[in-house]
Structures are given as structure tokens and as C-alpha cells.
Protein backbone atom coordinates (compact mmCIF):
# COMPACT_ATOMS: atom_id res chain seq x y z
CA UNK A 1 131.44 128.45 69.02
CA UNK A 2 130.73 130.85 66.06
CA UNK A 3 130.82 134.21 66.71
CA UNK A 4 127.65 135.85 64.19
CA UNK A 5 124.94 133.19 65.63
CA UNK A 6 121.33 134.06 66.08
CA UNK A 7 118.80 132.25 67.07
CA UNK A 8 115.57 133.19 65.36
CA UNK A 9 111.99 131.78 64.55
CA UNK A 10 111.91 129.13 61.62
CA UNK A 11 110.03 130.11 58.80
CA UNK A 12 108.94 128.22 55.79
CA UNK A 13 111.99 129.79 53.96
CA UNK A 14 114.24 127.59 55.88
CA UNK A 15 112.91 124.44 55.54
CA UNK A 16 115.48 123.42 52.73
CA UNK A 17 118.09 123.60 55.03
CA UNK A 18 115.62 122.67 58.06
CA UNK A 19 115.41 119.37 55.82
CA UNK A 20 119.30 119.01 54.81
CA UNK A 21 120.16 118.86 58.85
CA UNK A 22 116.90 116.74 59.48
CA UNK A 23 117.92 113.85 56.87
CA UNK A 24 121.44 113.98 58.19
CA UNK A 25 120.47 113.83 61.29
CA UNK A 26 117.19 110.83 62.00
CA UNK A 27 116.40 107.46 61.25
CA UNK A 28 112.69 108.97 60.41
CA UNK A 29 113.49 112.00 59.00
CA UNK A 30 110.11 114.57 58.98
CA UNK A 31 108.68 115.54 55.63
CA UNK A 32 108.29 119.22 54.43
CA UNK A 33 104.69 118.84 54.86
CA UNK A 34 105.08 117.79 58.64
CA UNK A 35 107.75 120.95 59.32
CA UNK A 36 104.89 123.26 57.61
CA UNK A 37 102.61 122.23 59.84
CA UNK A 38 104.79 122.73 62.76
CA UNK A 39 104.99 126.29 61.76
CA UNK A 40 101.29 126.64 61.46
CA UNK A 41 100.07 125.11 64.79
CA UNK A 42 99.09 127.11 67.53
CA UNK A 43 101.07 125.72 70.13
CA UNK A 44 104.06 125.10 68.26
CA UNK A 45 107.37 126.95 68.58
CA UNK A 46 110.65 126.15 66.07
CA UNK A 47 113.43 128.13 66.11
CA UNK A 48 116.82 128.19 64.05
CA UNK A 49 120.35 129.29 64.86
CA UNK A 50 122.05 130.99 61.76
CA UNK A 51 125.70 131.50 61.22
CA UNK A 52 126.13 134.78 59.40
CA UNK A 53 129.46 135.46 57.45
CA UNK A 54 129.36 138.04 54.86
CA UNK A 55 127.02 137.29 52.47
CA UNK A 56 125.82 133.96 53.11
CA UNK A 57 123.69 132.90 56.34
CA UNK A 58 123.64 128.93 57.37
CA UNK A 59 121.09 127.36 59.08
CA UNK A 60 123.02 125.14 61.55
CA UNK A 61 120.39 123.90 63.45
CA UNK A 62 116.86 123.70 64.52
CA UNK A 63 114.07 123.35 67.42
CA UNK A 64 110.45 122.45 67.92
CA UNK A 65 108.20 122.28 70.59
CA UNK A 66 105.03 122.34 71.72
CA UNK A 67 103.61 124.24 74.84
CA UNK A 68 100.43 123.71 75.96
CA UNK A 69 99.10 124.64 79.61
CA UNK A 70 102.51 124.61 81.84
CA UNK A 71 104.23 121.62 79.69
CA UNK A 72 106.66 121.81 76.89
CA UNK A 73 107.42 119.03 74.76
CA UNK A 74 110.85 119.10 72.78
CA UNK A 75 109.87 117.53 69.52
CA UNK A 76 113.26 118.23 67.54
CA UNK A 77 116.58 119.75 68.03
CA UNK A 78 119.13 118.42 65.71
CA UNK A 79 122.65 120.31 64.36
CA UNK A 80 123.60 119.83 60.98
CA UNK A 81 127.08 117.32 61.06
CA UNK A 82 129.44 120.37 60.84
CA UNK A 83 128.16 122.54 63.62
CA UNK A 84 128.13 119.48 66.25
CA UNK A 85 129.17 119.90 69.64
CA UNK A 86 129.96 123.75 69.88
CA UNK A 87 127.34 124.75 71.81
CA UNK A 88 124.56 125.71 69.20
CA UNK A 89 122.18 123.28 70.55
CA UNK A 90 122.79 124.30 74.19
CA UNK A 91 121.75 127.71 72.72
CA UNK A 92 118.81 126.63 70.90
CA UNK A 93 117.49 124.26 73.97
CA UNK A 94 117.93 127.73 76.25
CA UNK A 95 116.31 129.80 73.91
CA UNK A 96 112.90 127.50 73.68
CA UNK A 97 112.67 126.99 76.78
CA UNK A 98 112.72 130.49 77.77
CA UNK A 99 110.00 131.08 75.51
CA UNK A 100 108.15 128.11 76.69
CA UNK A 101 108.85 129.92 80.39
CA UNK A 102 107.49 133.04 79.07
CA UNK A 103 104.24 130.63 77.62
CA UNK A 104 103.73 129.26 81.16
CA UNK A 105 105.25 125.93 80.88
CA UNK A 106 106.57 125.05 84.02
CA UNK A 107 107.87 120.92 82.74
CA UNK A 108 109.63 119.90 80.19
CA UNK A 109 109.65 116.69 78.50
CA UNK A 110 111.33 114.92 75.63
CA UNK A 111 111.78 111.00 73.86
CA UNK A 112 115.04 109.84 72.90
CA UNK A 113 116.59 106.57 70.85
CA UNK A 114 117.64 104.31 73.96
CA UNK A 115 120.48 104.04 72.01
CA UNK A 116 121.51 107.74 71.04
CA UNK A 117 124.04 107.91 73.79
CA UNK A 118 125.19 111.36 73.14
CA UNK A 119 121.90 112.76 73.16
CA UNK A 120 120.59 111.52 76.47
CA UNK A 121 124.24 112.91 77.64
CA UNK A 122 123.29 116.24 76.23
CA UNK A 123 120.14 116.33 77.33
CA UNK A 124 121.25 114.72 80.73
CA UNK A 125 124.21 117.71 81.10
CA UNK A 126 121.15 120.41 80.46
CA UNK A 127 119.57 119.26 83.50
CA UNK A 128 116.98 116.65 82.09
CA UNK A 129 116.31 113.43 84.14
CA UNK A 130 114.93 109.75 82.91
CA UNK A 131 111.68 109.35 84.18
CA UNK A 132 109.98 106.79 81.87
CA UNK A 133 110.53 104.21 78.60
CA UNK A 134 107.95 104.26 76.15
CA UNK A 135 108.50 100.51 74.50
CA UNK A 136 108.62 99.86 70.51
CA UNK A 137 108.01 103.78 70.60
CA UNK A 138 109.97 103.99 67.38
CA UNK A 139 108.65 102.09 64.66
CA UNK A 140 110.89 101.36 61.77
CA UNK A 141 113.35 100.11 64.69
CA UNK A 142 110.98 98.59 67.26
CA UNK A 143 113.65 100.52 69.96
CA UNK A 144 112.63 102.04 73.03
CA UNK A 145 112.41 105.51 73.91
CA UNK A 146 113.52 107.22 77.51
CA UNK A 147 111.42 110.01 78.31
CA UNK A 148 113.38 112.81 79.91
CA UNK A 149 111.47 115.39 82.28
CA UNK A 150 113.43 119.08 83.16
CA UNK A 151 111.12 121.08 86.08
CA UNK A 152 111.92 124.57 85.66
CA UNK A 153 111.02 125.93 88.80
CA UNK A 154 112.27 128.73 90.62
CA UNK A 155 115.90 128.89 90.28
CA UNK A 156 114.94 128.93 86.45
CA UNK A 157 112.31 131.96 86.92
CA UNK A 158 115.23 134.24 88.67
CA UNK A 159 117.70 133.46 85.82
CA UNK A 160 115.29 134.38 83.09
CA UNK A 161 114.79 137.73 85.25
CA UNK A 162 118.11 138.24 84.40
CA UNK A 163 118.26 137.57 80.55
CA UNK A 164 118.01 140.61 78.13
């Protein structure tokens, strides 16, 4: 994992790169227009992790969720191709749901491709569970989605005591 990471709330100054991972990364990529109004609604939250080295600063990946009442919905998380599997997402999953904790959401949820293997192994290695299928729920493929549910519940509350 890189060592000058920081996870930090997207702003509309990032969206370039936002949109460079995004592309790379879905079927359905979002438009610019769709990310700015993720950073404009109330109950959204997106957050980026940065590299820093020297000069330069890379956006290597990105959340956003919603939380309304004691739910969270994970909306995006995606690592640009080059940052994959060393632990940024982990990081950027932990850091929105903290602040979803902090909001008063209490369940998580999330839809994923059926057939996005590694993701529903991520997601299932963070602690997420199937607990539905939403058929046809993506349109340009007609493919199902699993909805994944995380309950953070008490065991989650004492380790966010313990967080700086």
C-alpha cells in the first residue's frame, strides 16, 4: 500500500480524475453532471484517496454514498486500474462508513454486477452479506444485481471509539 495516502472529501476539482477511474472502471460510467450532483445533495457523502509524491497528488480512487435516517447506501467505490488491490478501497469503504456511523446509519447496503466476482469477494471479505437480487437491475446488460447488507452494530460502535 502507498505510504502518502489520504482520504479526503471529493470536490468538484477532482472530478477529471473522479471520471478517468469511473470510465475505466463501469459498464455505465456516471456523467460529470451526475458526480456534481452527488456533491451537492444533502445526504450525499464522496470521498477520494490521494497518493501524494512530491509535487504531484493522484486521485486513486473514489466513494459515494448516501445516508439517510440509520441506512447508508454505497453508490460507488471504484480504484483506478493501477492502484487495484492494495488496500485503498478497504480504506475508502472504512472511512465512509465511519462517517455514515457518525450520521446515524446503523445498515449498510450496496448492488453489485452478479457477475463482478471480485467485487462481491471484496465486499463479502469487508463483512457484507447477500440478502437480495434485484432482476434486469442493470439496463444496458439486462444482468442481475445482489444486494449486499453490512449491520454495524455494536462491535462496530466500540471500534470507532477507538479511531483518532
Amino acid at each position: 500500500m502507498p505510504m502518502n495516502l489520504d482520504i479526503t472529501p471529493m470536490s468538484e476539482r477532482h472530478l477529471d480524475a473522479v471520471l478517468e477511474i469511473e470510465r475505466s472502471s463501469f459498464i455505465s460510467p456516471w456523467s460529470r453532471d451526475l458526480f456534481v450532483q452527488e456533491l451537492e445533495t444533502e445526504i450525499g457523502q464522496s470521498f477520494i484517496a490521494v497518493l501524494a509524491g512530491g509535487d504531484v497528488q493522484t486521485v486513486a480512487g473514489y466513494l459515494c454514498s448516501w445516508v439517510a435516517a440509520d441506512e447508508c447506501n454505497i453508490l460507488k467505490l471504484a480504484c483506478h486500474p493501477c492502484y487495484r488491490r492494495r488496500g485503498i478501497g478497504t480504506l475508502l469503504l472504512e472511512r465512509g462508513l465511519r462517517e455514515a456511523w457518525r450520521k446515524g446509519a446503523r445498515v449498510v447496503s450496496l448492488e453489485v454486477r452478479q457477475s463482478n466476482i471480485s467485487a462481491v469477494s471484496f465486499y463479502s471479505a469487508c463483512g457484507f452479506a447477500p440478502a437480495g437480487q434485484r432482476k434486469g437491475y442493470y439496463h444496458e446488460t439486462g444482468e442481475d444485481a445482489i444486494v449486499m447488507l453490512l449491520h454495524l452494530g455494536e462491535g462496530f460502535a466500540d471500534a470507532e471509539r477507538k479511531l483518532p
